[in-house]
PDB file of N, CA and C in Angstrom:
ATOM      1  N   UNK A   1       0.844  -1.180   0.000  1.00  0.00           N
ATOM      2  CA  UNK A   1       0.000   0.000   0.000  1.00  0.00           C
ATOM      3  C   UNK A   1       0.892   1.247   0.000  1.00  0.00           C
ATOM      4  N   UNK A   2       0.198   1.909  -0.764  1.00  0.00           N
ATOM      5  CA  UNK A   2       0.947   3.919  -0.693  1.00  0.00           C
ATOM      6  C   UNK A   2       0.130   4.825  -0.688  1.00  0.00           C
ATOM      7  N   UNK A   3       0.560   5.770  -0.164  1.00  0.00           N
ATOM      8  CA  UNK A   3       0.017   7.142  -0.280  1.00  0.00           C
ATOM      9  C   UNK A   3       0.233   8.133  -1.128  1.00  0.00           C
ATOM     10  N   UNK A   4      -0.687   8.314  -1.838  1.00  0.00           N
ATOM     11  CA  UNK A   4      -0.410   9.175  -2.931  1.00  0.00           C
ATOM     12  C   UNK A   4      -1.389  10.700  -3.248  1.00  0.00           C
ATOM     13  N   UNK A   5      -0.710  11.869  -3.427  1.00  0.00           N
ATOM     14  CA  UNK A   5      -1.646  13.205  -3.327  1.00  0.00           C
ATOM     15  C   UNK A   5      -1.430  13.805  -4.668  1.00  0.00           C
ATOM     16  N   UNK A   6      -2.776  14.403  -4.880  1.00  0.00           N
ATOM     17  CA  UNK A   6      -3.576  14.848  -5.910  1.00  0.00           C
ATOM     18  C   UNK A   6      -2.519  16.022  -5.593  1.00  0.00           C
ATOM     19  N   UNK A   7      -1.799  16.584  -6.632  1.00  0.00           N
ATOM     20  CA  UNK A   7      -1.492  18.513  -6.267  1.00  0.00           C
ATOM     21  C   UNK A   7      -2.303  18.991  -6.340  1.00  0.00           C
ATOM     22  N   UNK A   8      -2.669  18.908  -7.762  1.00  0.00           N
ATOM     23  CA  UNK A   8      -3.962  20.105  -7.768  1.00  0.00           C
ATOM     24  C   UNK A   8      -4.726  20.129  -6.797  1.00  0.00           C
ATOM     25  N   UNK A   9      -5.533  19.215  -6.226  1.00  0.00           N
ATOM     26  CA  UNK A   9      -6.782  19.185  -5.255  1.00  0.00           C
ATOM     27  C   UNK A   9      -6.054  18.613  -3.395  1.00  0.00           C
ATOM     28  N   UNK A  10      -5.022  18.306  -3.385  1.00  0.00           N
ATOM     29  CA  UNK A  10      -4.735  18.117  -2.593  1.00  0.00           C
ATOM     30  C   UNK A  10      -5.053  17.009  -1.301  1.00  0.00           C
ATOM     31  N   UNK A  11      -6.198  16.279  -2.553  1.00  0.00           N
ATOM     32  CA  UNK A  11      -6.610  14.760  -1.722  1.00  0.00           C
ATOM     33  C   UNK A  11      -5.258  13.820  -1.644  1.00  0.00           C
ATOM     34  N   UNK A  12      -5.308  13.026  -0.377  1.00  0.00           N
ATOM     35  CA  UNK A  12      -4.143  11.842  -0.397  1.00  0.00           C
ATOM     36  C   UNK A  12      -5.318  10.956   0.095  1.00  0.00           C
ATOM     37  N   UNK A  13      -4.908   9.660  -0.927  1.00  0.00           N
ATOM     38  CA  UNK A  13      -4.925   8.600  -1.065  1.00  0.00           C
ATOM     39  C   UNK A  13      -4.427   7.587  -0.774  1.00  0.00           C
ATOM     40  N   UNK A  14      -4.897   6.619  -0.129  1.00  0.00           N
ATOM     41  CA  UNK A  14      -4.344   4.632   0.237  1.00  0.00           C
ATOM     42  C   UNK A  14      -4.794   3.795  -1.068  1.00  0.00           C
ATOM     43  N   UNK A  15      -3.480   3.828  -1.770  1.00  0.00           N
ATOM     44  CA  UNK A  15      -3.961   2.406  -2.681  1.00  0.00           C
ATOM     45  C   UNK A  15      -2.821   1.418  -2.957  1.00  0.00           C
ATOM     46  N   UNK A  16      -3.033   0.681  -3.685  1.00  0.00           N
ATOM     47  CA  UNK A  16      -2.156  -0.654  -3.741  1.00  0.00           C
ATOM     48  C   UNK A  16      -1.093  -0.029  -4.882  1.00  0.00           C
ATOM     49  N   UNK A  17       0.264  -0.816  -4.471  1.00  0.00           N
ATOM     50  CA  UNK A  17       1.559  -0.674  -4.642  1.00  0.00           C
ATOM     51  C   UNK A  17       1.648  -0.275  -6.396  1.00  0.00           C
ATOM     52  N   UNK A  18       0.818  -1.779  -7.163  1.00  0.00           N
ATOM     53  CA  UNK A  18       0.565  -1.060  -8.298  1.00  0.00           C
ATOM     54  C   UNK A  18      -0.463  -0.202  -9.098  1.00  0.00           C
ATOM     55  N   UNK A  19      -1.178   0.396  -8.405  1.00  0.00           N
ATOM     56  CA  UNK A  19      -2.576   1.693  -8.563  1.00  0.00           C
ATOM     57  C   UNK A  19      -1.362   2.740  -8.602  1.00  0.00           C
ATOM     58  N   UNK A  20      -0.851   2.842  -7.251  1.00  0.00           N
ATOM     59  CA  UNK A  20       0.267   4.231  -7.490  1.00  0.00           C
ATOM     60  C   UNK A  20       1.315   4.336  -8.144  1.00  0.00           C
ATOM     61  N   UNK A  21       2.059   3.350  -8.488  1.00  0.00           N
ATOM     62  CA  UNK A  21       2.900   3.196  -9.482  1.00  0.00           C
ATOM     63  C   UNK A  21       1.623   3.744 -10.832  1.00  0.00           C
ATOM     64  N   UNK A  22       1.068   3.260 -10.984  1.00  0.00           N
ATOM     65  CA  UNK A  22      -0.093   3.749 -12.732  1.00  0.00           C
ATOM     66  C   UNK A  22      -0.139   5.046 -12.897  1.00  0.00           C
ATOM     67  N   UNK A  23      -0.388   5.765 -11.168  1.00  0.00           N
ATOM     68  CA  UNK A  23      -0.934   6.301 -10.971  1.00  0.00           C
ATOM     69  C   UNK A  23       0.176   7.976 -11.024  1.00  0.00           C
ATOM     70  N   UNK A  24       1.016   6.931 -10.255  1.00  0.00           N
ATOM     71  CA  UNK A  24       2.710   8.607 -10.322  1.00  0.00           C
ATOM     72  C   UNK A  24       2.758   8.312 -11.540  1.00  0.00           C
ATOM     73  N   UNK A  25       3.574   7.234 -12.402  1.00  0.00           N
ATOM     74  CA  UNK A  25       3.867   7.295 -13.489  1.00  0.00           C
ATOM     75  C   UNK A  25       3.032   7.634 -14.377  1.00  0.00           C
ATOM     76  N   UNK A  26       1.658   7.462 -14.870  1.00  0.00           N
ATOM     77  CA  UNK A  26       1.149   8.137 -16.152  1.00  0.00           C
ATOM     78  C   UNK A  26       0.845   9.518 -16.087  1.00  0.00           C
ATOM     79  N   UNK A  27       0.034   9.946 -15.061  1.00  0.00           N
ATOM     80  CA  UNK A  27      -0.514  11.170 -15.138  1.00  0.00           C
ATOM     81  C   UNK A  27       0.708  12.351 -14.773  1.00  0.00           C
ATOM     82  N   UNK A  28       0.867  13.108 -15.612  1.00  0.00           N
ATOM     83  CA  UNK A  28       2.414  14.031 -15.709  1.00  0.00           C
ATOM     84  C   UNK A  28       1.902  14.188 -14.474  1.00  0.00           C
ATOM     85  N   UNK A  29       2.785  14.400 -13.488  1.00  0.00           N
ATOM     86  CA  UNK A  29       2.738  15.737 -12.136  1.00  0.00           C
ATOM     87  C   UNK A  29       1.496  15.902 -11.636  1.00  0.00           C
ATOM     88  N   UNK A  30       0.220  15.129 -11.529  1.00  0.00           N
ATOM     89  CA  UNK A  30      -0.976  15.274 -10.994  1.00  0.00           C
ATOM     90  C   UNK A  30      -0.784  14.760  -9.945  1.00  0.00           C
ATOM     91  N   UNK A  31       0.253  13.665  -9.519  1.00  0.00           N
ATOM     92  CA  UNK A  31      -0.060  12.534  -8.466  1.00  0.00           C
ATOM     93  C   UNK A  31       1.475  12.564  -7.994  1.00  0.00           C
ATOM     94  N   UNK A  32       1.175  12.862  -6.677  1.00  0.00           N
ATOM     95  CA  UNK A  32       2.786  12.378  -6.014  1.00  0.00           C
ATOM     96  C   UNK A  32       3.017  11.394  -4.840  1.00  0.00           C
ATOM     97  N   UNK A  33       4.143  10.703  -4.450  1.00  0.00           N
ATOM     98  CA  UNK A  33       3.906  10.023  -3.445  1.00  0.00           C
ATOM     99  C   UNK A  33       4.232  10.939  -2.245  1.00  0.00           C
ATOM    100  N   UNK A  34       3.317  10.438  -0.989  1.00  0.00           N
ATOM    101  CA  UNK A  34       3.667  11.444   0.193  1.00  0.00           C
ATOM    102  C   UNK A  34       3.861  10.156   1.719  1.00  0.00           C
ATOM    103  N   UNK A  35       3.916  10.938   2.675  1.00  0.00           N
ATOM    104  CA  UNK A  35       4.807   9.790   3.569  1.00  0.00           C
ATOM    105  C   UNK A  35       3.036   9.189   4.232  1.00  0.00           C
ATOM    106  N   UNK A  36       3.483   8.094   4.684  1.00  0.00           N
ATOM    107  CA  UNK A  36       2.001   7.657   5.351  1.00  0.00           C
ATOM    108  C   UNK A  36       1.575   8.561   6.571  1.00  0.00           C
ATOM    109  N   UNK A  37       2.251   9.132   7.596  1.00  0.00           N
ATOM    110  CA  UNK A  37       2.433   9.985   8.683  1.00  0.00           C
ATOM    111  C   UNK A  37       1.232  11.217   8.345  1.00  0.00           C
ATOM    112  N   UNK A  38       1.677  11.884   6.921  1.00  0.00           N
ATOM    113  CA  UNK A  38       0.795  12.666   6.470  1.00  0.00           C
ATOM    114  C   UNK A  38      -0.510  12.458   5.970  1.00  0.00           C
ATOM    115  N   UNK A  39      -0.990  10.727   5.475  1.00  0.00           N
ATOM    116  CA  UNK A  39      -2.230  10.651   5.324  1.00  0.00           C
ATOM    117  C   UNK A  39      -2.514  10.552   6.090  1.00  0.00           C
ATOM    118  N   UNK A  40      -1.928   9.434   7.491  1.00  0.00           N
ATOM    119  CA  UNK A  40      -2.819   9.475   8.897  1.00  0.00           C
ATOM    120  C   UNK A  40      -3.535  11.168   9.722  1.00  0.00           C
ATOM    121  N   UNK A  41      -2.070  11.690   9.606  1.00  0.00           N
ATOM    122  CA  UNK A  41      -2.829  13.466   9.906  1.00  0.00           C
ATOM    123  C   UNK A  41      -4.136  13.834   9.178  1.00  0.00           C
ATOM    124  N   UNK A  42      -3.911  13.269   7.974  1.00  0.00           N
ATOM    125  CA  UNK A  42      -5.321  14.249   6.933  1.00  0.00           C
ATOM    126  C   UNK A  42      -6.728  13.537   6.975  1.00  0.00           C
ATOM    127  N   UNK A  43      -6.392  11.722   7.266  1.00  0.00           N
ATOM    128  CA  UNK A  43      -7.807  11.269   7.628  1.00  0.00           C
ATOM    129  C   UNK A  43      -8.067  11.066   8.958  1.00  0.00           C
ATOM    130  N   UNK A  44      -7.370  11.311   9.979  1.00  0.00           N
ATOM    131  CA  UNK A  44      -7.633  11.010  11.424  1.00  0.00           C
ATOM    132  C   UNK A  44      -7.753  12.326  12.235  1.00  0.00           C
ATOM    133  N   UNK A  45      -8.581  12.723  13.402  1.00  0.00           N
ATOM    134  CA  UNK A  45      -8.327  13.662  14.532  1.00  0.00           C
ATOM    135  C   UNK A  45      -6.983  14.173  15.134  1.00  0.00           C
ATOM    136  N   UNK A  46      -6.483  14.528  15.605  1.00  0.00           N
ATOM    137  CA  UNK A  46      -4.938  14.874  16.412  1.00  0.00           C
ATOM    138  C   UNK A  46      -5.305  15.121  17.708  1.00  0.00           C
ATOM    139  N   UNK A  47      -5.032  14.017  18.447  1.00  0.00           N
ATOM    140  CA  UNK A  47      -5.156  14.100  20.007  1.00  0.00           C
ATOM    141  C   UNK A  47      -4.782  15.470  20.279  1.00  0.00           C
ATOM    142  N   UNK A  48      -5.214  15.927  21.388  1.00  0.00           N
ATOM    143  CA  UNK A  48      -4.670  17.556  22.231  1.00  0.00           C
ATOM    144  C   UNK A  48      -4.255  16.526  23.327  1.00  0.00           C
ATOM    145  N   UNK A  49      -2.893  17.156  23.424  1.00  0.00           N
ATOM    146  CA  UNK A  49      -2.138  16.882  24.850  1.00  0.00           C
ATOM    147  C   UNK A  49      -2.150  17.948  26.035  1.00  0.00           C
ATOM    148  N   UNK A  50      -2.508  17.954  26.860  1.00  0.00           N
ATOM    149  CA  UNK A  50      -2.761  18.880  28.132  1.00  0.00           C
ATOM    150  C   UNK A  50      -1.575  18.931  28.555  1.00  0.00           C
ATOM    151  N   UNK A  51      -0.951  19.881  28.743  1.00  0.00           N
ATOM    152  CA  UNK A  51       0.510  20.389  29.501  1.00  0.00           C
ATOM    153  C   UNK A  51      -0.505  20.313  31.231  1.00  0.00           C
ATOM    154  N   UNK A  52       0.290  19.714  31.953  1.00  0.00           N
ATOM    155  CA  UNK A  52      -0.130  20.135  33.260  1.00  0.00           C
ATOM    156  C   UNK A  52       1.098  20.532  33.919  1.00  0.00           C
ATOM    157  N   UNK A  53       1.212  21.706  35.072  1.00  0.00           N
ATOM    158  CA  UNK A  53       2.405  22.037  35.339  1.00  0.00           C
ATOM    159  C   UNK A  53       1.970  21.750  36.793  1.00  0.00           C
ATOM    160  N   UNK A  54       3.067  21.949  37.379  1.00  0.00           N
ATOM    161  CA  UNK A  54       2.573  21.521  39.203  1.00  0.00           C
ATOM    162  C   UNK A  54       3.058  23.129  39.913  1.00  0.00           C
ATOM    163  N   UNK A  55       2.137  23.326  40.615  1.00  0.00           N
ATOM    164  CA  UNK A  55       2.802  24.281  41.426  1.00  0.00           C
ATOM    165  C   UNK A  55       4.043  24.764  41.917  1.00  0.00           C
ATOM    166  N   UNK A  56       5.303  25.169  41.928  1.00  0.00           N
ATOM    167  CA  UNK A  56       6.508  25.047  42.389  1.00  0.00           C
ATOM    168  C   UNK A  56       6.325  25.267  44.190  1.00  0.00           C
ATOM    169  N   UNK A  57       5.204  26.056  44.034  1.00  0.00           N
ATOM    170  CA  UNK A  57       5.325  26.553  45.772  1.00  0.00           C
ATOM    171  C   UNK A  57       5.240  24.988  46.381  1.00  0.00           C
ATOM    172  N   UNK A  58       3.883  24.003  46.032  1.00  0.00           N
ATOM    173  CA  UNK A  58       3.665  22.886  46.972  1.00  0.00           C
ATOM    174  C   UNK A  58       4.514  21.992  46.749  1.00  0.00           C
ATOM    175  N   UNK A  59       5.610  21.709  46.046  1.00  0.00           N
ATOM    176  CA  UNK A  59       6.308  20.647  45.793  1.00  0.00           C
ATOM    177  C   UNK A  59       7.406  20.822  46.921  1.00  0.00           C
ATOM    178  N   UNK A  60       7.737  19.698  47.147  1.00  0.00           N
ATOM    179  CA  UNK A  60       8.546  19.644  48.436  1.00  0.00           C
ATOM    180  C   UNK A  60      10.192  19.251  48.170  1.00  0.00           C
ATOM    181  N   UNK A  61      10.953  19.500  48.438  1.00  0.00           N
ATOM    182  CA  UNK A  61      12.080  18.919  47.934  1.00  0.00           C
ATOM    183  C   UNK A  61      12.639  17.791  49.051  1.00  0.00           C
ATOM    184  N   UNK A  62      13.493  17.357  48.650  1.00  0.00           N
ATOM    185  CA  UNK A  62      13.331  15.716  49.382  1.00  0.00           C
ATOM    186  C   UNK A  62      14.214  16.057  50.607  1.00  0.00           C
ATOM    187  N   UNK A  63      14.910  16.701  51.340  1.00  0.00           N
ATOM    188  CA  UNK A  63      15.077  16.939  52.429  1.00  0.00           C
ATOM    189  C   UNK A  63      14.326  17.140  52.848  1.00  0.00           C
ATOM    190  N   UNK A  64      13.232  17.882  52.799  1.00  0.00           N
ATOM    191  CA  UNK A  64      12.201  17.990  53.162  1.00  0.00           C
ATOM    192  C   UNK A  64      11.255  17.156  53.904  1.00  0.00           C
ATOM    193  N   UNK A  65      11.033  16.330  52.674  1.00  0.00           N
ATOM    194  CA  UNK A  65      10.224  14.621  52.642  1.00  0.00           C
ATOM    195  C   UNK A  65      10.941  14.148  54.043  1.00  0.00           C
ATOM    196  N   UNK A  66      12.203  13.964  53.785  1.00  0.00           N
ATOM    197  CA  UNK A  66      12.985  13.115  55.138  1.00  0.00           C
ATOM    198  C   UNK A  66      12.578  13.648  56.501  1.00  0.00           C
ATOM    199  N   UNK A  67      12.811  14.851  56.613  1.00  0.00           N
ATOM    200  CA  UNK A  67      12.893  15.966  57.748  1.00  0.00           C
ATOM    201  C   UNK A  67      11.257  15.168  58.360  1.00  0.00           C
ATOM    202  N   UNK A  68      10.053  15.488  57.387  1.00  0.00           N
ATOM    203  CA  UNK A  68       8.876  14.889  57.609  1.00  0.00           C
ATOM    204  C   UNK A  68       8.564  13.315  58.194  1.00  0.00           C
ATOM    205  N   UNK A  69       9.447  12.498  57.469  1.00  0.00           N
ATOM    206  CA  UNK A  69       9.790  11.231  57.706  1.00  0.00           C
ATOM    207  C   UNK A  69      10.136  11.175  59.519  1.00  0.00           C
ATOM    208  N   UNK A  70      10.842  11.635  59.779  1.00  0.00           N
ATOM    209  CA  UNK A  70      12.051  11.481  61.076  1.00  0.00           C
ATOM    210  C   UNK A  70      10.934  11.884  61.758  1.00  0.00           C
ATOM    211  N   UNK A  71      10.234  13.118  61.713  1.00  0.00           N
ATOM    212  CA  UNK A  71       9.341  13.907  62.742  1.00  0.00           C
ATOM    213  C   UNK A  71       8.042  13.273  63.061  1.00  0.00           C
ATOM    214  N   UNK A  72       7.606  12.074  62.300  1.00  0.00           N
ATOM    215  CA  UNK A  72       6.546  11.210  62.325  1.00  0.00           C
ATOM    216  C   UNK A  72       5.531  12.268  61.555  1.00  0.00           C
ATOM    217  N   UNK A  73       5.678  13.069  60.697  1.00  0.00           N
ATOM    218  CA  UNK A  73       4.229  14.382  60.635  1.00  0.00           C
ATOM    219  C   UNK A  73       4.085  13.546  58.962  1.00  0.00           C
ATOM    220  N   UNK A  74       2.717  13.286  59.158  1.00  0.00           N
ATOM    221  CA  UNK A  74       1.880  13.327  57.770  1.00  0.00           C
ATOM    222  C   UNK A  74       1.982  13.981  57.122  1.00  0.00           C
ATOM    223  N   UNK A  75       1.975  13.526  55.666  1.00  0.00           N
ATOM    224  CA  UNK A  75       1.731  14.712  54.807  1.00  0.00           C
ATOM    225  C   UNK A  75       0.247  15.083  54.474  1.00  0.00           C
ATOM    226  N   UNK A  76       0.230  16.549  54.435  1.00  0.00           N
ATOM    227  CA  UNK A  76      -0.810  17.651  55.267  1.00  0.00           C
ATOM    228  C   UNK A  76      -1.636  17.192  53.824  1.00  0.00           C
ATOM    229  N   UNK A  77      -1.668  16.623  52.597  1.00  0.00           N
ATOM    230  CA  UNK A  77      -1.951  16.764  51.291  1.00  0.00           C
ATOM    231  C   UNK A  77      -3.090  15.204  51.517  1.00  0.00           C
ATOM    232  N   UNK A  78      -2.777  14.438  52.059  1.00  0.00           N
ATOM    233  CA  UNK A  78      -3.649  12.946  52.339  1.00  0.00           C
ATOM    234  C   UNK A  78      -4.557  13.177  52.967  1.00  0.00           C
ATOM    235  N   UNK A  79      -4.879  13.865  54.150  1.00  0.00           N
ATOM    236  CA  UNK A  79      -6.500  14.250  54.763  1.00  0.00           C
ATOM    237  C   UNK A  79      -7.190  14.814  53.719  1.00  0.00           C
TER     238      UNK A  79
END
């Protein structure tokens, strides 16, 4: 299977190995091959990835953690 795009119209296509071979080779410059990566983009959605950042103030640095450890004190974040 390949992917192959219309210039003019800018459709890409899934067809068999020899459709796109017929298909680059006869028609002058109408038809090109393009990477599969780019048909998946053009027929599928694109997940959104959520950046989540963490607070710098509540993060604890690990002396910290220990200091907490030794002193028997919970962390205040579990109630």
């Amino acid at each position: 299977m390949k992917c192959v795009k219309n210039n003019k119209t800018a459709v890409i296509e899934r067809v068999s190995d020899k459709e796109a071979h017929n298909m680059v080779g006869t028609t002058a410059l109408t038809w090109s091959y393009v990477a599969k990566s780019e048909w998946k983009a053009a027929t599928r959605k694109v997940k959104a990835v959520e950046v989540v950042k963490e607070n710098e103030a509540e993060s604890e640095t690990v002396a910290e953690k220990q200091l907490k450890r030794k002193k028997g004190v919970k962390n205040e974040k579990a109630k």
